[in-house]
N, C-alpha and C. Protein backbone atom coordinates (compact mmCIF):
# COMPACT_ATOMS: atom_id res chain seq x y z
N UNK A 1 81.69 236.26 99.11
CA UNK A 1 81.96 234.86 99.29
C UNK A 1 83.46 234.62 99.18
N UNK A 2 84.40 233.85 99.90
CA UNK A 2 85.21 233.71 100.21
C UNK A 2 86.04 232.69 99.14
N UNK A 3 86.66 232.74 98.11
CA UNK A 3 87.29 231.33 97.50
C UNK A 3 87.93 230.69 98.34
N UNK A 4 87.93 229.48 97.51
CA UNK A 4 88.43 228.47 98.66
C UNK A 4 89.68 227.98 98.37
N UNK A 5 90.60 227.51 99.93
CA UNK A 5 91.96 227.92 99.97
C UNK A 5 92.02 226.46 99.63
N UNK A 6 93.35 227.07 98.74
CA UNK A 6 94.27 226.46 97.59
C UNK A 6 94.96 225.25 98.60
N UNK A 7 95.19 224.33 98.11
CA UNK A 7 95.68 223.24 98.53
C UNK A 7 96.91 222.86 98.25
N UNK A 8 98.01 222.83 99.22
CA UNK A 8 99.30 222.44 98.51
C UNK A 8 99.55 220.88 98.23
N UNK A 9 100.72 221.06 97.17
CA UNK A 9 100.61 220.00 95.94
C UNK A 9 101.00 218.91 97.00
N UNK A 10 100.55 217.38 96.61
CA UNK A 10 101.32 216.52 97.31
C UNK A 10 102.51 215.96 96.29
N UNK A 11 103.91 215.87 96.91
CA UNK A 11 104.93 215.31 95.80
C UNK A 11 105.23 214.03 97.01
N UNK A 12 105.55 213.31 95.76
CA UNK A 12 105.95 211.76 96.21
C UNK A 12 107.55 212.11 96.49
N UNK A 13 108.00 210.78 97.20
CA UNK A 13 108.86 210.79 98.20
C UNK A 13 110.00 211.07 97.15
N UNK A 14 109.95 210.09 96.45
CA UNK A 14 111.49 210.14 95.32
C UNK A 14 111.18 211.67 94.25
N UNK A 15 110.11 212.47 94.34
CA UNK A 15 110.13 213.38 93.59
C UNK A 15 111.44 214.84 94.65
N UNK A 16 110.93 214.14 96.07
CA UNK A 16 110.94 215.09 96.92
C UNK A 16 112.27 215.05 97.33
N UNK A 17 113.15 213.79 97.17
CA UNK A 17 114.24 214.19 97.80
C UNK A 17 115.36 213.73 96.15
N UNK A 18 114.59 213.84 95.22
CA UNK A 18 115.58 213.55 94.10
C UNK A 18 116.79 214.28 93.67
N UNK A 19 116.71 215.80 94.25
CA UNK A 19 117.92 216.70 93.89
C UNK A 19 118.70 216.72 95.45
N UNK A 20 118.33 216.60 96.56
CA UNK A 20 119.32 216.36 97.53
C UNK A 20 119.65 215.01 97.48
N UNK A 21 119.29 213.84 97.02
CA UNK A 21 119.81 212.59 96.80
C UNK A 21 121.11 212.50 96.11
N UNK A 22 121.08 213.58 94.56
CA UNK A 22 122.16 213.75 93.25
C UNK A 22 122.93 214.72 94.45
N UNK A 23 122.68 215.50 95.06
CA UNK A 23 123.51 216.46 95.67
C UNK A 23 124.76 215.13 96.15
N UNK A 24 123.83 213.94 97.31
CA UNK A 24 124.57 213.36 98.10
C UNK A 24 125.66 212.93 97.11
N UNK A 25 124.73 211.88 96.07
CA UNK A 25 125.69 211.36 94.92
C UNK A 25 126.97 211.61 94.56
N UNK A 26 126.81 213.10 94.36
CA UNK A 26 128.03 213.30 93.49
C UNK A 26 128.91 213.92 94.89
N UNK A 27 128.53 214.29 96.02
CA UNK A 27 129.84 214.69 97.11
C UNK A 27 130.33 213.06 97.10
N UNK A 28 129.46 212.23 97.35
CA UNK A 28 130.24 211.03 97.70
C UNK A 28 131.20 210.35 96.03
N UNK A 29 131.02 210.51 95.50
CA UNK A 29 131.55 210.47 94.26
C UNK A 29 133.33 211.78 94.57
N UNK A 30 132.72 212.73 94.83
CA UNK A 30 133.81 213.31 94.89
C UNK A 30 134.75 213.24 95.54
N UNK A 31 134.41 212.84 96.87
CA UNK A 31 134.91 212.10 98.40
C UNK A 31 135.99 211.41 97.80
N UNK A 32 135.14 209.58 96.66
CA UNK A 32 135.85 208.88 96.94
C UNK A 32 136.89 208.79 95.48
N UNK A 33 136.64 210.20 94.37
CA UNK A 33 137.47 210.66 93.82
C UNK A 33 138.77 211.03 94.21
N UNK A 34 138.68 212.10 95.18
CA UNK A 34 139.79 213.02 95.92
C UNK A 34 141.03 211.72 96.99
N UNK A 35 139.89 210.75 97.33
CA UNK A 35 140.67 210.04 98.16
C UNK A 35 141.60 208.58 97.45
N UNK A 36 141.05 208.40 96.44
CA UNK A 36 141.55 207.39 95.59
C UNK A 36 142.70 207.41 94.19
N UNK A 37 143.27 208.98 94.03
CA UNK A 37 143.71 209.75 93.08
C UNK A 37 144.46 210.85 92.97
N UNK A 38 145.35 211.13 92.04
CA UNK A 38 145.29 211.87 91.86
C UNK A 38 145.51 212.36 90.26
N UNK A 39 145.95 213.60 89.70
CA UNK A 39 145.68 214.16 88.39
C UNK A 39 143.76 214.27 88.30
N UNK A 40 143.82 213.44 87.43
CA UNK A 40 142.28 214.12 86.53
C UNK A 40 141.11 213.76 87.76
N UNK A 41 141.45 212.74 89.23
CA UNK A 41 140.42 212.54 89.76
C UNK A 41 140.44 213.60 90.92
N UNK A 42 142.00 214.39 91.18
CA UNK A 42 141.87 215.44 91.87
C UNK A 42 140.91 216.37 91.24
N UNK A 43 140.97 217.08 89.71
CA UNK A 43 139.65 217.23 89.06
C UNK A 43 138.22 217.04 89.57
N UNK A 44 138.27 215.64 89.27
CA UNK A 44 136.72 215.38 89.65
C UNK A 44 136.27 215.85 91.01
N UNK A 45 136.99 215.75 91.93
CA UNK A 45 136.97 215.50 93.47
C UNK A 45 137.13 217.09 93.57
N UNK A 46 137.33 218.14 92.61
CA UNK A 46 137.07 219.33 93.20
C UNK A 46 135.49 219.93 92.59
N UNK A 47 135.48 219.32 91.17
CA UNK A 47 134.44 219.67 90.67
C UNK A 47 133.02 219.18 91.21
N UNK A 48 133.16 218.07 91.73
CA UNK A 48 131.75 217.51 92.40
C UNK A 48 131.79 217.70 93.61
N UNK A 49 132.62 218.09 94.25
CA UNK A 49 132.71 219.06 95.89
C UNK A 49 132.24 220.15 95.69
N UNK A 50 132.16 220.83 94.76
CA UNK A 50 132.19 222.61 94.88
C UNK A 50 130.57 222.52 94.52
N UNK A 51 129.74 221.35 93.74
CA UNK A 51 128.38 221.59 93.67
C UNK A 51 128.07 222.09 94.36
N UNK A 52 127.43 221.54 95.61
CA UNK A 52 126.60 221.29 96.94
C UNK A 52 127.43 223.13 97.44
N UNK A 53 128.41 223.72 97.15
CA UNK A 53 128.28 224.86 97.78
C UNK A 53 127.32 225.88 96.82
N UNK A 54 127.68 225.40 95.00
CA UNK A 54 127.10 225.94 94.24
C UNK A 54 125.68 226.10 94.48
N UNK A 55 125.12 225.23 95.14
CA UNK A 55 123.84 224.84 94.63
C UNK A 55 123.20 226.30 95.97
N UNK A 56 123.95 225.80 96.93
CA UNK A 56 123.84 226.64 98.42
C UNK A 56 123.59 228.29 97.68
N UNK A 57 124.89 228.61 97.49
CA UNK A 57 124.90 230.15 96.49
C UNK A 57 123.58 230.54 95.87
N UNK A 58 123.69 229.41 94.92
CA UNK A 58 122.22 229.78 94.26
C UNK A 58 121.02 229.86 94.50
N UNK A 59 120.64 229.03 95.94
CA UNK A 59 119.53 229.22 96.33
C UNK A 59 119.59 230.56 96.85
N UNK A 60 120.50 230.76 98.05
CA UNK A 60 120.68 231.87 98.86
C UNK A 60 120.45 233.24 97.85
N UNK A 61 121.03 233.18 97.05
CA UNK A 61 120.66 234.86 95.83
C UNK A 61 119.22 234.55 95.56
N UNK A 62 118.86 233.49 94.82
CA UNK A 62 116.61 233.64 94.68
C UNK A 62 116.73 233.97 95.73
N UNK A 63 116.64 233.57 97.24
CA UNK A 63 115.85 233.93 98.04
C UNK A 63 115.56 235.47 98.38
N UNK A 64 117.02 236.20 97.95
CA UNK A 64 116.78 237.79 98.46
C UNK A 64 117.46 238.25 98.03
């Protein structure tokens, strides 16, 4: 007898796009850091830019 196939989960909308939403957040945060500043918001504006590659990196190594 055959078990029966597993059902994938349903996630709600704001579950689903809640970490590419913070991704957007903080580039645009960094955007309007880098463009409004400089000293400690050149800072910010590198540190919340470099996420979204971080995040890239890190997926890319789990995957393989």
């Amino acid at each position: 007898m055959n078990a029966p196939a597993a059902r994938p989960r349903q996630r709600s909308a704001a579950r689903l796009f809640a970490i590419p939403g913070l991704i957007a957040l903080t580039s645009l945060i960094g955007l309007i850091a880098g463009l409004t500043g400089d000293g400690v918001r050149d800072l910010i504006a590198w540190l919340f830019l470099s996420l979204p590659v971080a995040v890239v990196a890190i997926a890319w190594r789990r995957r393989g």
